[in-house]
N, C-alpha and C. Protein backbone atom coordinates (compact mmCIF):
# COMPACT_ATOMS: atom_id res chain seq x y z
N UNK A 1 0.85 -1.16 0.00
CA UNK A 1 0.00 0.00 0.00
C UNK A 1 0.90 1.23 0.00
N UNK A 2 1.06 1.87 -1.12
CA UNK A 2 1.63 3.05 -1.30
C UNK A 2 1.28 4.24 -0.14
N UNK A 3 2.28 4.66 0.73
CA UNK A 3 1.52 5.77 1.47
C UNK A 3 2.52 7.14 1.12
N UNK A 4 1.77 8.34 1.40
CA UNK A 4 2.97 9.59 1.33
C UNK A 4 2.98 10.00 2.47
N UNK A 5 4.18 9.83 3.82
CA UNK A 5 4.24 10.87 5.21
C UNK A 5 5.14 11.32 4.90
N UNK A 6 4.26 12.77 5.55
CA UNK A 6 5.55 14.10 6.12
C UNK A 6 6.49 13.10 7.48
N UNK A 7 7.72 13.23 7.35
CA UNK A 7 8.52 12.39 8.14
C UNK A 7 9.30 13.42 8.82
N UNK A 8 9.73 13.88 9.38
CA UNK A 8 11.05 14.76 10.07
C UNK A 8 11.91 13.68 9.93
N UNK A 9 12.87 15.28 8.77
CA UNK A 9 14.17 14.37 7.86
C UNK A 9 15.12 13.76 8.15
N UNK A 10 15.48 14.67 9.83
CA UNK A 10 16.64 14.86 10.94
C UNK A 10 16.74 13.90 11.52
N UNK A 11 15.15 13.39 11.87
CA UNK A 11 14.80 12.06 12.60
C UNK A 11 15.59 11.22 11.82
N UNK A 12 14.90 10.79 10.66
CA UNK A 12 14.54 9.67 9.73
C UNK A 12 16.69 9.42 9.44
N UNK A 13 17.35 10.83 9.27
CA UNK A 13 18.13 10.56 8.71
C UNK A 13 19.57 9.72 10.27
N UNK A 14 18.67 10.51 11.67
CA UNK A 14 19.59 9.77 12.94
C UNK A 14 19.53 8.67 12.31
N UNK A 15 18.13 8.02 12.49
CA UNK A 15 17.53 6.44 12.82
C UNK A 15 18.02 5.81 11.66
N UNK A 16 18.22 6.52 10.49
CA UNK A 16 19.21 5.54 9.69
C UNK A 16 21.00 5.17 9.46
N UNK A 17 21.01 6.05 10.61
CA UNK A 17 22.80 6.36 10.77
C UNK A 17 22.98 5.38 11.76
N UNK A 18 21.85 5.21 12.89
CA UNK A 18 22.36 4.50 13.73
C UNK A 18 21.44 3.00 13.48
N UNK A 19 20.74 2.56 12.57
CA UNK A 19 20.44 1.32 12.73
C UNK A 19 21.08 0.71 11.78
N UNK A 20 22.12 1.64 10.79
CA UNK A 20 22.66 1.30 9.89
C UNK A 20 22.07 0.29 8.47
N UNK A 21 20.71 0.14 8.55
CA UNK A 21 19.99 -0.46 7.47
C UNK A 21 20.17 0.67 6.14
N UNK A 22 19.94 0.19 5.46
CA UNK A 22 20.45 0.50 4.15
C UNK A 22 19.49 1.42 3.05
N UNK A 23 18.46 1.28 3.96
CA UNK A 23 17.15 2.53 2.96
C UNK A 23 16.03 2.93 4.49
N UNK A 24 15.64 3.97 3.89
CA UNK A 24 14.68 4.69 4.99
C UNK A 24 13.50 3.77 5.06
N UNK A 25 13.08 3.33 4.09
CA UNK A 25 11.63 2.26 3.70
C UNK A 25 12.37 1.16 5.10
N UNK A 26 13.47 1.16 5.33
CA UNK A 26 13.71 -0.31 6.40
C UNK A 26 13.77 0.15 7.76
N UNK A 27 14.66 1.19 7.27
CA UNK A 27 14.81 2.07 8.73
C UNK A 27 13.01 2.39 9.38
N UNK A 28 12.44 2.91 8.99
CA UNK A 28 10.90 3.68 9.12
C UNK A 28 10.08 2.01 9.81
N UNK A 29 10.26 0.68 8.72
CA UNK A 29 9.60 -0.41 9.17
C UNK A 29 10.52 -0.92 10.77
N UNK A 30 11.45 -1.08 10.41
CA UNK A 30 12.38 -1.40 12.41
C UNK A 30 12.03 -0.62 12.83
N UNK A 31 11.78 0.79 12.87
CA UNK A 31 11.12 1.45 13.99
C UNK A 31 10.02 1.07 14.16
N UNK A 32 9.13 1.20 13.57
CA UNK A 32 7.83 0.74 13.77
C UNK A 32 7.90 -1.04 14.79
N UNK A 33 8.45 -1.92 13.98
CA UNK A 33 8.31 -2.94 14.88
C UNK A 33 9.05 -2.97 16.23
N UNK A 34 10.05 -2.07 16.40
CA UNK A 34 10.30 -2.09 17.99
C UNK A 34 9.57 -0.82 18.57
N UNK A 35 9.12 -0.41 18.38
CA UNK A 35 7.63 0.25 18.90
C UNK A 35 7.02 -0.56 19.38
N UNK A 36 6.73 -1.19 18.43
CA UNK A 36 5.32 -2.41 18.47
C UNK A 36 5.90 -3.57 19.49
N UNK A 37 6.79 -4.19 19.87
CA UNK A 37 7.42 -4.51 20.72
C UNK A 37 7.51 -4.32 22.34
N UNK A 38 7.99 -3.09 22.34
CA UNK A 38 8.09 -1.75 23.43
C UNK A 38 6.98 -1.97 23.77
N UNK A 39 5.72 -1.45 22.94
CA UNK A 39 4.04 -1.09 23.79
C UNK A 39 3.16 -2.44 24.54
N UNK A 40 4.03 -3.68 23.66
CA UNK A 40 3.39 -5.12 24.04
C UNK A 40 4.16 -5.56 25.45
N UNK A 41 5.40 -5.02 25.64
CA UNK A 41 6.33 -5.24 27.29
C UNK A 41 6.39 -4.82 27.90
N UNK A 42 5.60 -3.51 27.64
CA UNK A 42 4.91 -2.25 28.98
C UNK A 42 3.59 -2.95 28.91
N UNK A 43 2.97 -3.62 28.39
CA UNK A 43 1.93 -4.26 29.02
C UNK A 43 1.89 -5.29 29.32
N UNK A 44 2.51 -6.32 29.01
CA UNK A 44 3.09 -7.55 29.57
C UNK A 44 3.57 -6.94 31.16
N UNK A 45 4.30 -6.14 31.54
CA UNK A 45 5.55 -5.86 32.41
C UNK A 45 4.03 -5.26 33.73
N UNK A 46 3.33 -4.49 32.98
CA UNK A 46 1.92 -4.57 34.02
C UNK A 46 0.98 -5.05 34.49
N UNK A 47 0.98 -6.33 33.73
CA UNK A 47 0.38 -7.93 33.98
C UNK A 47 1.02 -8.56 35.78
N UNK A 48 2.43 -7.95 35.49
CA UNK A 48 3.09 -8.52 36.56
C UNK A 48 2.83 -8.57 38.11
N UNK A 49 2.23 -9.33 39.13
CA UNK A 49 1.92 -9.61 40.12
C UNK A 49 0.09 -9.47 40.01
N UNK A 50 -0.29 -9.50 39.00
CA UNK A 50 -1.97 -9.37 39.32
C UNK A 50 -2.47 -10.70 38.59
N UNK A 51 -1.92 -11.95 38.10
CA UNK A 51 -2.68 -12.64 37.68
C UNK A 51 -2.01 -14.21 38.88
N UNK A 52 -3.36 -14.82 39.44
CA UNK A 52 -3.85 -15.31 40.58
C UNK A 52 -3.70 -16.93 40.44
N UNK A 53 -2.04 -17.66 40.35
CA UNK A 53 -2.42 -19.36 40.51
C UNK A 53 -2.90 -19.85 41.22
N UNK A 54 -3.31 -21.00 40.81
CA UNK A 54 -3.86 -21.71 41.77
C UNK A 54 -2.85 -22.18 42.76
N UNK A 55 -3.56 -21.99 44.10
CA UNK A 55 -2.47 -22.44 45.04
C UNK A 55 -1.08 -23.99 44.68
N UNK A 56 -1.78 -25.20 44.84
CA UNK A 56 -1.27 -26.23 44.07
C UNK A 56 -0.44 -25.75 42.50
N UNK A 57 -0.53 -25.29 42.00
CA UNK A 57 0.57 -24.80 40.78
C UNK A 57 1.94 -24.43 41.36
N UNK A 58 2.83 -25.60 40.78
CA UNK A 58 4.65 -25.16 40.88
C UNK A 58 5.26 -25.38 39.86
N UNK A 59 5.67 -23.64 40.01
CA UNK A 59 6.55 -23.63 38.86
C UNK A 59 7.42 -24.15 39.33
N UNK A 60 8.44 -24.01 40.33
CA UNK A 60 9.70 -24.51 40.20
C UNK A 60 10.05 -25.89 40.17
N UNK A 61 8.74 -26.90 39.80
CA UNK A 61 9.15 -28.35 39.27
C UNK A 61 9.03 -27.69 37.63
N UNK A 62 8.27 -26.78 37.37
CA UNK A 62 8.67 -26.80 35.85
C UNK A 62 9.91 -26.75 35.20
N UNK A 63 10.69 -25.79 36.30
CA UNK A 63 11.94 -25.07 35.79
C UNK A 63 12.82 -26.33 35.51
N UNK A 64 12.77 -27.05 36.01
CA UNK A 64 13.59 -28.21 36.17
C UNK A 64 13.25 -29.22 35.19
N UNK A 65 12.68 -29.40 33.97
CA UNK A 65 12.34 -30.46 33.40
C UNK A 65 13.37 -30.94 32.69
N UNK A 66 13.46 -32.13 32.15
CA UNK A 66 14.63 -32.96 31.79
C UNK A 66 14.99 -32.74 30.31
């Protein structure tokens, strides 16, 4: 899908200096997916201590499997 964005050039031209990919079309998509990344492990990371095992559930025989 063809799109046209106004991009800030300054940006576009850091994020391709330092991810060192080889066209802005790659640079522009890696940003996007570690975005998309980022927003899924700030919500994962707020999941943390609110979901309720069952007492009987051990992990630490899981950790240990052969």
């Amino acid at each position: 899908m063809p799109t046209n964005l106004s991009i800030d050039d300054g940006l576009l031209d850091t994020a391709l200096k330092i991810s060192g990919l080889k066209t802005k079309r790659d640079t522009v998509n890696q940003a996007l997916k570690e975005f998309i990344q980022r927003r899924e492990a700030e919500d994962l990371i707020e999941m943390f201590g609110s979901i309720e095992y069952e007492k009987q559930y051990d992990y630490k025989k899981l950790r240990n499997r052969p």
